[in-house]
N, C-alpha and C. Protein backbone atom coordinates (compact mmCIF):
# COMPACT_ATOMS: atom_id res chain seq x y z
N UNK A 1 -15.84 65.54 -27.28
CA UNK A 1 -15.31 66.08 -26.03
C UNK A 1 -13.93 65.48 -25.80
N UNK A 2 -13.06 66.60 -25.18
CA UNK A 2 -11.82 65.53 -25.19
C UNK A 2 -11.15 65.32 -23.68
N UNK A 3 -10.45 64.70 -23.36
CA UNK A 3 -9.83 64.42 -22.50
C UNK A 3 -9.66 65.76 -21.32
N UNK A 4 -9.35 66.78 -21.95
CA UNK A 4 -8.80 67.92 -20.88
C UNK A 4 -10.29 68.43 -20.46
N UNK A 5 -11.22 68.54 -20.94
CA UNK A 5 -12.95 69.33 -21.02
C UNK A 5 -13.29 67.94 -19.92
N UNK A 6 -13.35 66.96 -20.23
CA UNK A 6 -14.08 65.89 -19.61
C UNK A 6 -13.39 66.18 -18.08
N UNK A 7 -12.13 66.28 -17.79
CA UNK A 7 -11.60 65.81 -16.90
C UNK A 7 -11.49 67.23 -15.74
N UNK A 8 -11.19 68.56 -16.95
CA UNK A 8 -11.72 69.82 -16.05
C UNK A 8 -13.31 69.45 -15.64
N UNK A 9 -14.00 69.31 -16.72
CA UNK A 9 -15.58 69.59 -16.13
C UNK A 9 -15.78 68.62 -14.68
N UNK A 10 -14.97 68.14 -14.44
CA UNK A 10 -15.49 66.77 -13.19
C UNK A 10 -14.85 66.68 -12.16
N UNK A 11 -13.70 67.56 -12.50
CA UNK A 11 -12.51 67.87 -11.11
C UNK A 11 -12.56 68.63 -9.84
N UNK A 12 -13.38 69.50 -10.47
CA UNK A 12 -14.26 70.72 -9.73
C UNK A 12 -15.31 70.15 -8.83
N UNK A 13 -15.21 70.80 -7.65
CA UNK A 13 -16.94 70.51 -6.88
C UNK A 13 -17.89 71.33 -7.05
N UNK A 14 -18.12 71.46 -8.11
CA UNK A 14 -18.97 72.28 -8.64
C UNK A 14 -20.37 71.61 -7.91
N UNK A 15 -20.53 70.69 -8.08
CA UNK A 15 -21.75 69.86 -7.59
C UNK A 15 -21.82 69.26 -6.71
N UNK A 16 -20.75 69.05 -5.93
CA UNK A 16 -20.19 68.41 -4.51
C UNK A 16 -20.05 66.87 -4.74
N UNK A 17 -19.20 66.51 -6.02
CA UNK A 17 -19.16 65.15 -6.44
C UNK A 17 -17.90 64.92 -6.21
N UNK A 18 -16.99 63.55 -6.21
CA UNK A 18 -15.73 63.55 -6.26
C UNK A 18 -15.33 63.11 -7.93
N UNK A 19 -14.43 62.61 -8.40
CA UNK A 19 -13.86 62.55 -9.71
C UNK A 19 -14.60 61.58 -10.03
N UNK A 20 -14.77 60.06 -8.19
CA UNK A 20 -15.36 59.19 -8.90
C UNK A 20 -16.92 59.14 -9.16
N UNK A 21 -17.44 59.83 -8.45
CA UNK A 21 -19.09 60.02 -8.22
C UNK A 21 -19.33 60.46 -9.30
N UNK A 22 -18.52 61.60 -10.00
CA UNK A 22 -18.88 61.65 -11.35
C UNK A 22 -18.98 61.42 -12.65
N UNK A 23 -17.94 59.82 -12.53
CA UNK A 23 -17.51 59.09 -13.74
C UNK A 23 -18.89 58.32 -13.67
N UNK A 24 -19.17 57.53 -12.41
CA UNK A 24 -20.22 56.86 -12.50
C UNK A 24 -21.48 57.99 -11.41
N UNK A 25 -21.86 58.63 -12.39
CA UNK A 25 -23.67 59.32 -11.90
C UNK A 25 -24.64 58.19 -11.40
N UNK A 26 -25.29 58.68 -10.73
CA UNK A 26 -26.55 58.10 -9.89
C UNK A 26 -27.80 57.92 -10.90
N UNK A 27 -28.19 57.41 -10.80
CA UNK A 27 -29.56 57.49 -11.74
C UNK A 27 -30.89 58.46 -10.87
N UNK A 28 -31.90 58.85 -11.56
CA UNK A 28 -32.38 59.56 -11.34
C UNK A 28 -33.55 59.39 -9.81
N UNK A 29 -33.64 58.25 -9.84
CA UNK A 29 -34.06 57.68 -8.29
C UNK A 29 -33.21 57.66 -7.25
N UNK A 30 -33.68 58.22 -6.22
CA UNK A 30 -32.66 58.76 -5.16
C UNK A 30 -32.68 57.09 -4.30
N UNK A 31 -32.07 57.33 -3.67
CA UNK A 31 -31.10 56.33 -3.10
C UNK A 31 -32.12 55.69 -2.06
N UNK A 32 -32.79 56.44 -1.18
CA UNK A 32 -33.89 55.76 0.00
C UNK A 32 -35.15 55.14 -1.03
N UNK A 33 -35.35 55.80 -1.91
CA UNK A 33 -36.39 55.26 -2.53
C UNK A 33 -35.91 54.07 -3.66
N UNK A 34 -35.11 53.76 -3.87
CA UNK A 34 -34.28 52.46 -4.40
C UNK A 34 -34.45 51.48 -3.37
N UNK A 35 -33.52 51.87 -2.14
CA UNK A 35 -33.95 51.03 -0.84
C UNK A 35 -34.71 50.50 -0.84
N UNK A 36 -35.68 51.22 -0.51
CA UNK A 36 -37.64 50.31 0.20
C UNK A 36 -37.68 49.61 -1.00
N UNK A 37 -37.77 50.45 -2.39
CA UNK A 37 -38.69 49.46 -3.12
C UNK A 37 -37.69 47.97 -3.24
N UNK A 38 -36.38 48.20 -3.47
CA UNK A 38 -35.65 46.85 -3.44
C UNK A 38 -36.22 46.02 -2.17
N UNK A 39 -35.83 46.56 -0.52
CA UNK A 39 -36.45 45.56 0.06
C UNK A 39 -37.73 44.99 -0.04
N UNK A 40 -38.79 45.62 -0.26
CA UNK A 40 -40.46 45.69 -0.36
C UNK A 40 -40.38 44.26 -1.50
N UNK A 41 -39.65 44.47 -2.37
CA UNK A 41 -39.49 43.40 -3.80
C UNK A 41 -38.76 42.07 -3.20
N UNK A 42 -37.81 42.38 -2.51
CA UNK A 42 -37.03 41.26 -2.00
C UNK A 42 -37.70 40.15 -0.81
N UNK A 43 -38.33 40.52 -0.29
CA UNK A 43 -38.79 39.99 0.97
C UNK A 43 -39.54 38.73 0.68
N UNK A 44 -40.63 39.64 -0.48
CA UNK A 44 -41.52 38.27 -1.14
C UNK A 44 -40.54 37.05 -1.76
N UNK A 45 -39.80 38.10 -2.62
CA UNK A 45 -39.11 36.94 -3.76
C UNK A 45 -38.22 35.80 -3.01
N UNK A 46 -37.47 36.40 -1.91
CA UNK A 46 -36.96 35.36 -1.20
C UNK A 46 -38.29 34.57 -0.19
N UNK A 47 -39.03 34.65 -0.14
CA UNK A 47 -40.14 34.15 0.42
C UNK A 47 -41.22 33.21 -0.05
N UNK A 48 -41.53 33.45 -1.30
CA UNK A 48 -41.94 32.92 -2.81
C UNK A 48 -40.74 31.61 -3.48
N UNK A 49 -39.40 31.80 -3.46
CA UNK A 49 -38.58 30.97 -3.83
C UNK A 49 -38.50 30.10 -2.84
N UNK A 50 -38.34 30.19 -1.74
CA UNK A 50 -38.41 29.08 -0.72
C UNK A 50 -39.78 28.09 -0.56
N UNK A 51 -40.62 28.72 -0.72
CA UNK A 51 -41.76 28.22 -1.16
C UNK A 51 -41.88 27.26 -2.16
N UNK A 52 -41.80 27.30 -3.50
CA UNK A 52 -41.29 27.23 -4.38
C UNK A 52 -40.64 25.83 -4.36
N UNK A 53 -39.34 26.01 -3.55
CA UNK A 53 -38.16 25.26 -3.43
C UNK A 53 -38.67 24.37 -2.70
N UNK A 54 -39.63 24.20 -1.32
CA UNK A 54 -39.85 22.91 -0.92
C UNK A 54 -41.25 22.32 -1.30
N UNK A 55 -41.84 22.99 -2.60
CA UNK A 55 -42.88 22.14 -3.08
C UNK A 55 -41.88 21.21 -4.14
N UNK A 56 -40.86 21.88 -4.76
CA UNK A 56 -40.63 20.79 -5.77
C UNK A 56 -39.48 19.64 -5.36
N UNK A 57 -39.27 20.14 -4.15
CA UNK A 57 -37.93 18.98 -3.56
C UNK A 57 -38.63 17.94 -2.87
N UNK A 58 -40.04 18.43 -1.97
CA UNK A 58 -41.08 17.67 -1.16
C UNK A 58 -42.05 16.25 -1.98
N UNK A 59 -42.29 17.19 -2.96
CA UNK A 59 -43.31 16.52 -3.97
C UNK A 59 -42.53 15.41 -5.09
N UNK A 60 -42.66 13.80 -5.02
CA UNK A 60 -41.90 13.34 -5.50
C UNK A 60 -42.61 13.59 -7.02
N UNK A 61 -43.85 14.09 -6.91
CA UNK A 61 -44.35 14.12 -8.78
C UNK A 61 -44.11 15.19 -9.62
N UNK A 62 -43.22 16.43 -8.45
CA UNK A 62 -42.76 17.30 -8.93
C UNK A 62 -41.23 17.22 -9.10
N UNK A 63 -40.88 16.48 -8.43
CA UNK A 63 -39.05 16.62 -8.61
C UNK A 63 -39.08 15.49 -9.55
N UNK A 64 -39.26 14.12 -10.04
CA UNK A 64 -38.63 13.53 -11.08
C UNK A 64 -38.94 13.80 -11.98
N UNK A 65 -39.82 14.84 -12.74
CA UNK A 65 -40.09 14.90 -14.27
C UNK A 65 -38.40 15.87 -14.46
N UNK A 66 -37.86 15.42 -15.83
CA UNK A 66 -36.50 16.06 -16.22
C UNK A 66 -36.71 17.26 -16.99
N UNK A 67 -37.79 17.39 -17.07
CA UNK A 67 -37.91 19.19 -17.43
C UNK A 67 -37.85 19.90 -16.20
N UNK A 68 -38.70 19.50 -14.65
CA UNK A 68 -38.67 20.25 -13.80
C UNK A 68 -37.20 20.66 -13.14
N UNK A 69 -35.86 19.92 -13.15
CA UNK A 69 -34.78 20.14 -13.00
C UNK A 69 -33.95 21.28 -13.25
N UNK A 70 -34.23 21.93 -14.27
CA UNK A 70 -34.29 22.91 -14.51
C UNK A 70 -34.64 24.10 -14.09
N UNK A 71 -35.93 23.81 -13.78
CA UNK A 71 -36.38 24.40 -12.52
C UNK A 71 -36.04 24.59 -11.41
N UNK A 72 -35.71 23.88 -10.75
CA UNK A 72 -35.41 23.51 -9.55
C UNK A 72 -33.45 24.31 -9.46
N UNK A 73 -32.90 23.95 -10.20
CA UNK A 73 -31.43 24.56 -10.67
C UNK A 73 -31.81 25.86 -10.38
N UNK A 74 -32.58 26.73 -11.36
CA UNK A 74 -33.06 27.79 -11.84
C UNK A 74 -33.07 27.93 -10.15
N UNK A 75 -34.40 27.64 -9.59
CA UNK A 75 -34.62 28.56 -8.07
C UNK A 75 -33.04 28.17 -7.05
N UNK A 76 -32.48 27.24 -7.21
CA UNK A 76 -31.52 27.39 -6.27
C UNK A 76 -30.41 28.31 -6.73
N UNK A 77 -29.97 28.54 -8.00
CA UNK A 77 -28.94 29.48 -7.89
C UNK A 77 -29.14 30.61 -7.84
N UNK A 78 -30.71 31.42 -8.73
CA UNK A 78 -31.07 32.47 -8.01
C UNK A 78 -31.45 32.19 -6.58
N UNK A 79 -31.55 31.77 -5.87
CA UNK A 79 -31.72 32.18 -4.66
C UNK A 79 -30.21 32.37 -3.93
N UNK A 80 -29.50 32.14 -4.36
CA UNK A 80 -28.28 32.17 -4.01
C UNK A 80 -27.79 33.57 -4.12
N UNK A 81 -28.52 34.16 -5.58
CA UNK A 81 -28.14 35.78 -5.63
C UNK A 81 -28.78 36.42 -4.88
N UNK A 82 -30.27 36.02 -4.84
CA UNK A 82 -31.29 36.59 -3.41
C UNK A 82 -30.39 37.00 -2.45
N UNK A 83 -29.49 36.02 -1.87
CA UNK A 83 -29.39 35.61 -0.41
C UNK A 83 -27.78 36.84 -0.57
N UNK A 84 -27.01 36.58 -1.41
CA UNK A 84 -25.75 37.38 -1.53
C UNK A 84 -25.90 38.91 -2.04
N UNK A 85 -25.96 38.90 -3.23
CA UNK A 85 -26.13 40.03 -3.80
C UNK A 85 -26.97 41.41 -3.67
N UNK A 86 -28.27 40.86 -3.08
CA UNK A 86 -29.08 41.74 -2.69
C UNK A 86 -29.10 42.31 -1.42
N UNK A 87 -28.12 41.62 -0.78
CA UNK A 87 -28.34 42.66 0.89
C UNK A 87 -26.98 42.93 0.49
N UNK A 88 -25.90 42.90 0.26
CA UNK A 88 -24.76 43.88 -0.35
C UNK A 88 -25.32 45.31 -0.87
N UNK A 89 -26.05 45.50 -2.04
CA UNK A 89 -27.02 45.87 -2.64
C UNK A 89 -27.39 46.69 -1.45
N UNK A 90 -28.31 46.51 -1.02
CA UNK A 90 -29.18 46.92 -0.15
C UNK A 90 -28.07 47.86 1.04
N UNK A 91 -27.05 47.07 1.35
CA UNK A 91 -26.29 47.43 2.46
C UNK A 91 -25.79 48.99 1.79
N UNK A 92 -25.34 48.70 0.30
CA UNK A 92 -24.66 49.94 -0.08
C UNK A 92 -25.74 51.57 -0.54
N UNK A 93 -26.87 50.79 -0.62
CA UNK A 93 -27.89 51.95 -1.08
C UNK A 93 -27.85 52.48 0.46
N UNK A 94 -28.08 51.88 1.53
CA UNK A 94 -28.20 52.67 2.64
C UNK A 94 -27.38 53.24 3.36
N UNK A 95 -25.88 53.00 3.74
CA UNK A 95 -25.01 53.38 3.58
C UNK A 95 -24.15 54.41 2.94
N UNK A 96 -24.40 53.94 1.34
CA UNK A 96 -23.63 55.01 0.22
C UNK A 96 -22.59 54.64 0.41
N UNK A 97 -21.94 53.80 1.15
CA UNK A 97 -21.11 52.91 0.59
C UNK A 97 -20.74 51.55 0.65
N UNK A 98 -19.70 50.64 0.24
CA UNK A 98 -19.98 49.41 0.60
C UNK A 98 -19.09 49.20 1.89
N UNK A 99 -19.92 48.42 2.71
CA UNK A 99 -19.61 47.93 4.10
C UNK A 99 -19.83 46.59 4.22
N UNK A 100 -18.83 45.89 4.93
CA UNK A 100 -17.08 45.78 4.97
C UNK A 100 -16.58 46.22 4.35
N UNK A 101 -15.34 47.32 3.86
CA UNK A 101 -14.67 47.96 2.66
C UNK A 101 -13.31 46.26 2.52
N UNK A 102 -14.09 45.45 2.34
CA UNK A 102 -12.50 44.20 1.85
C UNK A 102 -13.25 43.71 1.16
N UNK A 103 -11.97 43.24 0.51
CA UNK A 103 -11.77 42.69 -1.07
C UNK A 103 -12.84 41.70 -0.88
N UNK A 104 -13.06 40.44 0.10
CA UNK A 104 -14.31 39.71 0.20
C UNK A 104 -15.73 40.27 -0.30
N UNK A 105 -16.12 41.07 0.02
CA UNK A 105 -17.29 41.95 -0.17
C UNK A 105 -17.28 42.33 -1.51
N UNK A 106 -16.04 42.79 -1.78
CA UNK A 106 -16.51 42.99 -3.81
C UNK A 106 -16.61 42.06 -4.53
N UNK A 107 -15.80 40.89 -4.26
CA UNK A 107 -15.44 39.73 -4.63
C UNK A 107 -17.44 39.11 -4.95
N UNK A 108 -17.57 38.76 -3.49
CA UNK A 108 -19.51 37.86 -3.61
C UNK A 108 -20.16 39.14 -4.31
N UNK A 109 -19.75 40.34 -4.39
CA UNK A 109 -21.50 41.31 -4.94
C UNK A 109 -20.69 41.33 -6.59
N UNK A 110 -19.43 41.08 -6.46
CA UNK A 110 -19.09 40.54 -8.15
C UNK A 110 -19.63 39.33 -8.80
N UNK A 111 -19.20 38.66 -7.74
CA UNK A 111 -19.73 37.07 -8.14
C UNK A 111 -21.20 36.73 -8.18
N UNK A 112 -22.12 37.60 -7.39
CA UNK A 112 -23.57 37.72 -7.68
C UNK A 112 -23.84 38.16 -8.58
N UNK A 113 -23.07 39.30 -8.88
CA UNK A 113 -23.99 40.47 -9.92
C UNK A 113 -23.83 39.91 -11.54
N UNK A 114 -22.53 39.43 -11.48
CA UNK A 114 -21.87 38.73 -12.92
C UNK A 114 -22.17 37.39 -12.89
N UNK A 115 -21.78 36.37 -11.91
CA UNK A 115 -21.90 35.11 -11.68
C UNK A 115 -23.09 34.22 -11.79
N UNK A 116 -23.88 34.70 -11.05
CA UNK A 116 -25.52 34.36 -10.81
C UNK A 116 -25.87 34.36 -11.86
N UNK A 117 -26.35 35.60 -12.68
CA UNK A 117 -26.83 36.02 -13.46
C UNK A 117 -26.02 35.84 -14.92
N UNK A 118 -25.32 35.46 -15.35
CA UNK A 118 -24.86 34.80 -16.07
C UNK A 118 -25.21 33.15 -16.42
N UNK A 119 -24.75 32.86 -15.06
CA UNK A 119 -25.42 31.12 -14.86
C UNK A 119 -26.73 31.38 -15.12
N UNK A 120 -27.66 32.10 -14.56
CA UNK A 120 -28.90 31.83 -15.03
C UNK A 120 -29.30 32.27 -16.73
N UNK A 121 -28.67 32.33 -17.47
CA UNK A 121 -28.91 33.11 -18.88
C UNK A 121 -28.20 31.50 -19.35
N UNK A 122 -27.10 30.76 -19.16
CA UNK A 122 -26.75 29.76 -19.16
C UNK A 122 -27.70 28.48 -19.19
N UNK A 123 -27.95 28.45 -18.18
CA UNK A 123 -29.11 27.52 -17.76
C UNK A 123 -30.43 27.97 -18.43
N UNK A 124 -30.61 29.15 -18.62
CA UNK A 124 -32.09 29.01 -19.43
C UNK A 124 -31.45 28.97 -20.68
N UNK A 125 -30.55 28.56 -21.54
CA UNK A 125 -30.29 28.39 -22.96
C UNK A 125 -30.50 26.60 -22.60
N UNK A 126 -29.67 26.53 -21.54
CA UNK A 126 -29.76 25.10 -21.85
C UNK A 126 -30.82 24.19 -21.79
N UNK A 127 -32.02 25.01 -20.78
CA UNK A 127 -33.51 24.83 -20.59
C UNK A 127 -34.04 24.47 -21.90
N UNK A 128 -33.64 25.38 -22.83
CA UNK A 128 -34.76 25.79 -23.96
C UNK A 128 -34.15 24.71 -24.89
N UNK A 129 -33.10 24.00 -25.03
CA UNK A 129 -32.33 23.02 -25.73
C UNK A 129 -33.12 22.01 -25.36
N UNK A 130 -33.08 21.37 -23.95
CA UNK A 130 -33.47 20.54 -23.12
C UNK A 130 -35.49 20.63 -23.71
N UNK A 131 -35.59 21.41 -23.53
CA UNK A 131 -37.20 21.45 -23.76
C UNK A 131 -37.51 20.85 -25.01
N UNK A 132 -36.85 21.80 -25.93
CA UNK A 132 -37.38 21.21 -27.50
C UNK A 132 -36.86 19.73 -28.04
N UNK A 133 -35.64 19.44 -27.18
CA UNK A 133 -35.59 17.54 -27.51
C UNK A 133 -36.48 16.97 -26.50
N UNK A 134 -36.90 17.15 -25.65
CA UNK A 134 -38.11 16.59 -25.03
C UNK A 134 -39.39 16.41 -26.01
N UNK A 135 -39.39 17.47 -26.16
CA UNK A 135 -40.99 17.57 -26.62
C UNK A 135 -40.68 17.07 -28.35
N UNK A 136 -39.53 17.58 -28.95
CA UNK A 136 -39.93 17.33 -30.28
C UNK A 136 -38.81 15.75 -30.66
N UNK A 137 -37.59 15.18 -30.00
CA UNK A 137 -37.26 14.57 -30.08
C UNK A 137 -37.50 13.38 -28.82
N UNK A 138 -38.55 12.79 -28.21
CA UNK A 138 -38.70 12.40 -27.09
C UNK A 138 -37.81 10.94 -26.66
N UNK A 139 -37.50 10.33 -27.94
CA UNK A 139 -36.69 8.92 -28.13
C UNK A 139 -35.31 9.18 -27.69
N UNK A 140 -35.07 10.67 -27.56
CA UNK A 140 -33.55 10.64 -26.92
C UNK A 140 -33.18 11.13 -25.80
N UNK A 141 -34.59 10.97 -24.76
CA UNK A 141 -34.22 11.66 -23.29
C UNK A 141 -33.15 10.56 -22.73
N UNK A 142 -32.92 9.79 -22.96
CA UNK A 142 -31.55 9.14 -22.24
C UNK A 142 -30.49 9.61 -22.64
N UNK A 143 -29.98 9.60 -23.67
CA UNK A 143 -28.96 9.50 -24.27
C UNK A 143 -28.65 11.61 -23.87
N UNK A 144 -29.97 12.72 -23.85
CA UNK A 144 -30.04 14.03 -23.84
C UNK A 144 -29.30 14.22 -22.33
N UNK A 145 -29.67 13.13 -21.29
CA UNK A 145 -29.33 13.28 -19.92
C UNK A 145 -28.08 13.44 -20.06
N UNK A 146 -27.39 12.68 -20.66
CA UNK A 146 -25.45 12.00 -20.14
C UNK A 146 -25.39 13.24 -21.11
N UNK A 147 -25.75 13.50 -22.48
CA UNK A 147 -25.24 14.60 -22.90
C UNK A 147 -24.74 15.82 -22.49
N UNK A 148 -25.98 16.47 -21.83
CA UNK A 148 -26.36 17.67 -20.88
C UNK A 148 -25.60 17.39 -19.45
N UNK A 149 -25.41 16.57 -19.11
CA UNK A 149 -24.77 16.17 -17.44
C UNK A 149 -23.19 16.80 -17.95
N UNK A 150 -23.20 15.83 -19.06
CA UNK A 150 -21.40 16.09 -19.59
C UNK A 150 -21.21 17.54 -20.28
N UNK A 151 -21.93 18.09 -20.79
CA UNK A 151 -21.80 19.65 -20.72
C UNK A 151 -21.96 20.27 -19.61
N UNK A 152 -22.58 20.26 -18.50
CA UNK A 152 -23.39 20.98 -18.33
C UNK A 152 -21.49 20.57 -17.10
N UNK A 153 -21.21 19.50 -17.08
CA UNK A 153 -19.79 19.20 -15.92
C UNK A 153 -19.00 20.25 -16.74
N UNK A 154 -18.09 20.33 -18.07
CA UNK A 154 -17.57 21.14 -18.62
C UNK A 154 -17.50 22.51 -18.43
N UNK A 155 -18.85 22.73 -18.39
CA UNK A 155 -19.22 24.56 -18.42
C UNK A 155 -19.03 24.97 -16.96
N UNK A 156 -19.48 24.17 -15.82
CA UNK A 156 -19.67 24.63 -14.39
C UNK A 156 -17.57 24.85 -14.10
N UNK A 157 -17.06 23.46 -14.51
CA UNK A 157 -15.50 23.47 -14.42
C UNK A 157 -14.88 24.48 -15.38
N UNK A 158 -15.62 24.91 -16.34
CA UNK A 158 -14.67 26.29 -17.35
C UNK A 158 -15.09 27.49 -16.55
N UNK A 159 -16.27 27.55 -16.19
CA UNK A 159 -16.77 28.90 -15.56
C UNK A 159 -16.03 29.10 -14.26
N UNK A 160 -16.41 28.04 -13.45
CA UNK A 160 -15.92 28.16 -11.80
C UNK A 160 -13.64 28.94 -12.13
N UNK A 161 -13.54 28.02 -13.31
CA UNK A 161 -11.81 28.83 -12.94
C UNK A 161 -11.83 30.26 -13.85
N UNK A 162 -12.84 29.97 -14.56
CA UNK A 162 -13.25 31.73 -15.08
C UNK A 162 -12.96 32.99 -13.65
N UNK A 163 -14.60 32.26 -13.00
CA UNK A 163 -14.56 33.44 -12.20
C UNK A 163 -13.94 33.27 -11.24
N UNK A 164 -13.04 31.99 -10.58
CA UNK A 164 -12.81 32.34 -9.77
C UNK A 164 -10.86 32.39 -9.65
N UNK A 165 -10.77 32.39 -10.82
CA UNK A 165 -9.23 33.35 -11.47
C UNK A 165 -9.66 34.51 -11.84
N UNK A 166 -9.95 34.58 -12.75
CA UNK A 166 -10.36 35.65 -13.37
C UNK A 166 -10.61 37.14 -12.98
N UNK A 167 -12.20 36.61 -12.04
CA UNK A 167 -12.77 38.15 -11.68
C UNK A 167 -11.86 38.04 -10.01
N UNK A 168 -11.16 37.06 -9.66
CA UNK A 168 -10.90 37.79 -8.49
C UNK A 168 -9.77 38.82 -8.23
N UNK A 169 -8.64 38.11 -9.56
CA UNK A 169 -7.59 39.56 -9.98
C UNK A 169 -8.07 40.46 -10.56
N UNK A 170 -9.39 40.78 -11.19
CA UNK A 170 -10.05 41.94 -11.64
C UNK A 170 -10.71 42.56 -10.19
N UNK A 171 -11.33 42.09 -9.28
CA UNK A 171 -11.67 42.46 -8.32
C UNK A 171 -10.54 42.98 -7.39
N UNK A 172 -9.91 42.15 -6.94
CA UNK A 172 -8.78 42.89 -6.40
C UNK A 172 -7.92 43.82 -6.59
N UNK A 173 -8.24 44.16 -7.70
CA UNK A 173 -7.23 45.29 -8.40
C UNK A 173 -7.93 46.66 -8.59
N UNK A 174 -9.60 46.13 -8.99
CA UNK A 174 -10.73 47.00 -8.83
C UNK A 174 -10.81 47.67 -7.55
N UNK A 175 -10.49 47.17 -6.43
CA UNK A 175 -10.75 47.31 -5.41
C UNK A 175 -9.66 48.22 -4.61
N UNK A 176 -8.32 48.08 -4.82
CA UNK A 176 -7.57 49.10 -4.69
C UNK A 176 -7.76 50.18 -5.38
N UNK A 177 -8.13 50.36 -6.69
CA UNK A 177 -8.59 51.60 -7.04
C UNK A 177 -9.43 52.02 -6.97
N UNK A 178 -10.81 51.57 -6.89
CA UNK A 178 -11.87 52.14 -6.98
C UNK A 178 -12.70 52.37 -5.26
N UNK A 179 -11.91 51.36 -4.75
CA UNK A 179 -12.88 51.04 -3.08
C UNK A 179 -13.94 50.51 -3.25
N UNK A 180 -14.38 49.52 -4.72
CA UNK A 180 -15.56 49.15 -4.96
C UNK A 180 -16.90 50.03 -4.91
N UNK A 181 -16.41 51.08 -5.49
CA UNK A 181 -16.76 52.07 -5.74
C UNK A 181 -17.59 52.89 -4.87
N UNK A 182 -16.66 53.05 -3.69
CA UNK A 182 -16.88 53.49 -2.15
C UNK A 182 -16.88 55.29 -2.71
N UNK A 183 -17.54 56.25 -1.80
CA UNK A 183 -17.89 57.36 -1.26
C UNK A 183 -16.81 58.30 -1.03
């Protein structure tokens, strides 16, 4: 298909779309029924993580083992996407578009959607590192701590000027053109 076919077929309101509605299509679940089930899903999970979060901060036999740390990482930064990303999310399924239309607003449902979720794919590599010198090298949980502390300082200081150079001139620039991919 080439350039002139793609760009006639989508210019047209043939379907009552605009140029951009039709670069990026909807998926086949309509928009209210995305809604509920997202909130219906969300309510627990932020409800369940807090839970969660003050058995292992409460419980001193649960917070000092150095595998559970991980854990504990794990529920606080997803909950962080809980708390950001998903009522953005939520705000724009009901809506149809995103509200506040400023650069702030694309910026956190960027930084959730990429950020979060990145860190957590991060952190569970480093989990699974962390696990198997536990269990199969156990003579070097000291020496594994300062290791992992000193990566783990590296990666948070390479990432943090990642995203927060990075995606915010991609966001901002996204955002004049696209409206964050407003209606």
């Amino acid at each position: 298909m080439d350039t002139t076919t793609f760009s006639s077929q989508y210019s047209s309101d043939e379907y009552g779309r605009t140029p951009l509605q039709a670069l990026f299509p909807e998926i086949s679940l309509p928009r209210p029924v995305r809604f509920w089930l997202l909130l219906i899903l969300l309510i627990p999970s932020i409800l369940f993580t807090l839970i969660l979060l003050y058995y292992f901060i409460r419980d001193r036999s649960l917070r000092s083992p150095l595998n559970n740390h991980v854990i504990i990482v794990l529920l606080i930064v997803n909950f962080h996407g809980l708390m950001i990303g998903f009522p953005i999310q939520l705000n724009f399924l009901h809506l149809g578009h995103v509200w506040p239309q400023i650069p702030t607003t694309c910026l956190a449902w960027q930084f959730s959607d990429i950020g979060i979720f990145t860190t957590t794919g991060i952190i569970m590599a480093w989990a699974s590192i962390e696990r198997h010198i536990l269990i199969f090298h156990d003579q070097w949980s000291m020496a594994l701590f300062f290791i992992l502390m000193l990566f783990a300082f590296h990666l948070v200081n390479s990432y943090l000027y990642i995203q927060l150079i990075g995606v915010l001139l991609h966001v901002l620039r996204q955002f004049k053109e696209l409206q964050c991919m407003a209606q």
